[in-house]
C-alpha atoms as a PDB file:
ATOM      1  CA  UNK A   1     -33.070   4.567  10.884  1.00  0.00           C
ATOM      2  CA  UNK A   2     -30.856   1.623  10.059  1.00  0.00           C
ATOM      3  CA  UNK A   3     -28.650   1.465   6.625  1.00  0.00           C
ATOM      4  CA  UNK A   4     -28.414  -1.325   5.079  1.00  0.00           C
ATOM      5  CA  UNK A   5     -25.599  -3.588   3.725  1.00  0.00           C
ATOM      6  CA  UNK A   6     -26.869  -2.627   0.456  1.00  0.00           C
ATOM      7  CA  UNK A   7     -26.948   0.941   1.046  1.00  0.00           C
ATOM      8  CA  UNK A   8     -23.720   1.073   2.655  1.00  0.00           C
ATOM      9  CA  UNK A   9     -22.124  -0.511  -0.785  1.00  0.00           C
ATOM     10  CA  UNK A  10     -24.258   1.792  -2.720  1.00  0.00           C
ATOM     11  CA  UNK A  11     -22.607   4.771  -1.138  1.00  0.00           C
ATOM     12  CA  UNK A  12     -19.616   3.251  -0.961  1.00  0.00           C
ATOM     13  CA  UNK A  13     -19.972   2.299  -4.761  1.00  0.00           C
ATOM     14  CA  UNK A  14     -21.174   6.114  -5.275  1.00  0.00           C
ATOM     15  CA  UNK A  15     -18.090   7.483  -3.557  1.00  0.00           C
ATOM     16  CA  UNK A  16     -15.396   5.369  -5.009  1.00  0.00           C
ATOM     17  CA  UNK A  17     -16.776   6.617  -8.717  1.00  0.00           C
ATOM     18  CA  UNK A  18     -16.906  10.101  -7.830  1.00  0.00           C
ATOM     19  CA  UNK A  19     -13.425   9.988  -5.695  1.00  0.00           C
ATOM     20  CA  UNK A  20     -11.967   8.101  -9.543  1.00  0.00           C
ATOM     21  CA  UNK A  21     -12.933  11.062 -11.964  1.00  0.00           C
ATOM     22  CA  UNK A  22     -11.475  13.344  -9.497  1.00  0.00           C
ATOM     23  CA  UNK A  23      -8.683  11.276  -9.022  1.00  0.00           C
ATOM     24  CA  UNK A  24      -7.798  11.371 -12.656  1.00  0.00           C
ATOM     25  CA  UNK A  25      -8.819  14.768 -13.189  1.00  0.00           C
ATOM     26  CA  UNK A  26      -6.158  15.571 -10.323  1.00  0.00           C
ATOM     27  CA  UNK A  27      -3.550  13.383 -11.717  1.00  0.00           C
ATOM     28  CA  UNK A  28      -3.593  14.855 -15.401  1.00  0.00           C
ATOM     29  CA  UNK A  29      -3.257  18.018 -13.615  1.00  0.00           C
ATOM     30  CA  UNK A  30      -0.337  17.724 -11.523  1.00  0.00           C
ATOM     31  CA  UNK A  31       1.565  14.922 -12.877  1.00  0.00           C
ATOM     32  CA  UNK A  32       3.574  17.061 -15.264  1.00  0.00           C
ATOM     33  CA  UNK A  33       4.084  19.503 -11.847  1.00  0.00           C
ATOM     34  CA  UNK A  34       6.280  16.710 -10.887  1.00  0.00           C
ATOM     35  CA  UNK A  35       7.771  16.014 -14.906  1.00  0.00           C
ATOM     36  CA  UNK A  36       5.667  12.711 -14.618  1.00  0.00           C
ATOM     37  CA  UNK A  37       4.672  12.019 -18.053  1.00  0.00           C
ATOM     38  CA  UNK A  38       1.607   9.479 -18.192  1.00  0.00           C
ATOM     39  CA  UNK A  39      -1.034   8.719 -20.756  1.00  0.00           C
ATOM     40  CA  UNK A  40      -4.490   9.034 -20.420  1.00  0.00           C
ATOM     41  CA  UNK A  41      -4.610   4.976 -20.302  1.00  0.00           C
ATOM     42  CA  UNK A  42      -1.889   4.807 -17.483  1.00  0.00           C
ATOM     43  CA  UNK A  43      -3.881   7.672 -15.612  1.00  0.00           C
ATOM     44  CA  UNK A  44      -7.165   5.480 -15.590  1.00  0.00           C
ATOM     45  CA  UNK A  45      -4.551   2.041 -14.586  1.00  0.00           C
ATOM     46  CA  UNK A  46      -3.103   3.993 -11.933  1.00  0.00           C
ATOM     47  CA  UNK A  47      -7.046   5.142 -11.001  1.00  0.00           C
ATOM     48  CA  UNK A  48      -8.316   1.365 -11.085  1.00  0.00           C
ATOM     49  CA  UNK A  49      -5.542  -0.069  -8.777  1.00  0.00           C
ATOM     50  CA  UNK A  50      -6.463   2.400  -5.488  1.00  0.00           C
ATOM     51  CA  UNK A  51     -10.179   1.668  -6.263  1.00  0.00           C
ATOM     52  CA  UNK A  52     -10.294  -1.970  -4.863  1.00  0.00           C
ATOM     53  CA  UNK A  53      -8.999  -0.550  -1.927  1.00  0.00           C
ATOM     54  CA  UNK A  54     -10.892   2.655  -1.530  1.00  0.00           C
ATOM     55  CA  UNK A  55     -14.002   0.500  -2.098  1.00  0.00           C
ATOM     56  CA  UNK A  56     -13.432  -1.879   0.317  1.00  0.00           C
ATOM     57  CA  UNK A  57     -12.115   0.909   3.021  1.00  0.00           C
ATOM     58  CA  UNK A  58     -15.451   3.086   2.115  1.00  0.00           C
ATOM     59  CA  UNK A  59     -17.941  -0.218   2.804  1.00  0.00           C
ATOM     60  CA  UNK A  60     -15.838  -1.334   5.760  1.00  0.00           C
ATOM     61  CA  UNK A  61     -15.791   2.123   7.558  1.00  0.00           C
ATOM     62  CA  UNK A  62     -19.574   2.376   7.026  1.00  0.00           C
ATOM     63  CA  UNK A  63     -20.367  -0.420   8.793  1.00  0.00           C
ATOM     64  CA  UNK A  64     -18.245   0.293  11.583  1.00  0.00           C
ATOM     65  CA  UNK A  65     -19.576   3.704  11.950  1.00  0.00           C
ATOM     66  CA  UNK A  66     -23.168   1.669  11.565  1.00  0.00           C
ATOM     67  CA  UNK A  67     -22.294  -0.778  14.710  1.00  0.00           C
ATOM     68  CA  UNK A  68     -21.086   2.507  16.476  1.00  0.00           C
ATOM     69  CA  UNK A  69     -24.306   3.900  16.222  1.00  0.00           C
ATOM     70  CA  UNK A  70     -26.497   0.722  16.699  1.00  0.00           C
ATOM     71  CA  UNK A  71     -24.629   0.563  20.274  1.00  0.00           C
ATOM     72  CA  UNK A  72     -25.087   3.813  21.046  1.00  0.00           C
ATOM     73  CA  UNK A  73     -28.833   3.421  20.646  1.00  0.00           C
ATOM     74  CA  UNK A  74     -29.529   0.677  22.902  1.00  0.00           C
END
């Protein structure tokens, strides 16, 4: 079965969130490892400037993978 576009930037959506909270779970973690001090408001700016990318990189592999498979089945 075929995924959508909408699907694809629903689990790419889905992903992105999850992979956020654990990003700033992980960074409030081992930041002071490293004597990095942050606040909890730089954690979630630091968070929010990878997620563009991680969204886009998430809906873009999809779709490749998608094409990959649509070729192999014909």
């Amino acid at each position: 079965m075929k995924q959508s576009r909408f699907m694809s930037m629903v689990e790419a959506v889905t992903n992105v969130v999850v992979g956020y909270v654990l990003a700033i779970a992980t960074q409030v973690v081992v930041f002071p490892w490293f004597g990095i001090e942050a606040g909890l408001a730089e954690h979630l700016t630091i968070g929010l400037a990878f997620v563009g990318v991680s969204l886009v990189r998430g809906y873009l592999l999809r779709r490749v993978f998608e094409a990959i498979r649509i070729g192999r089945a014909k």
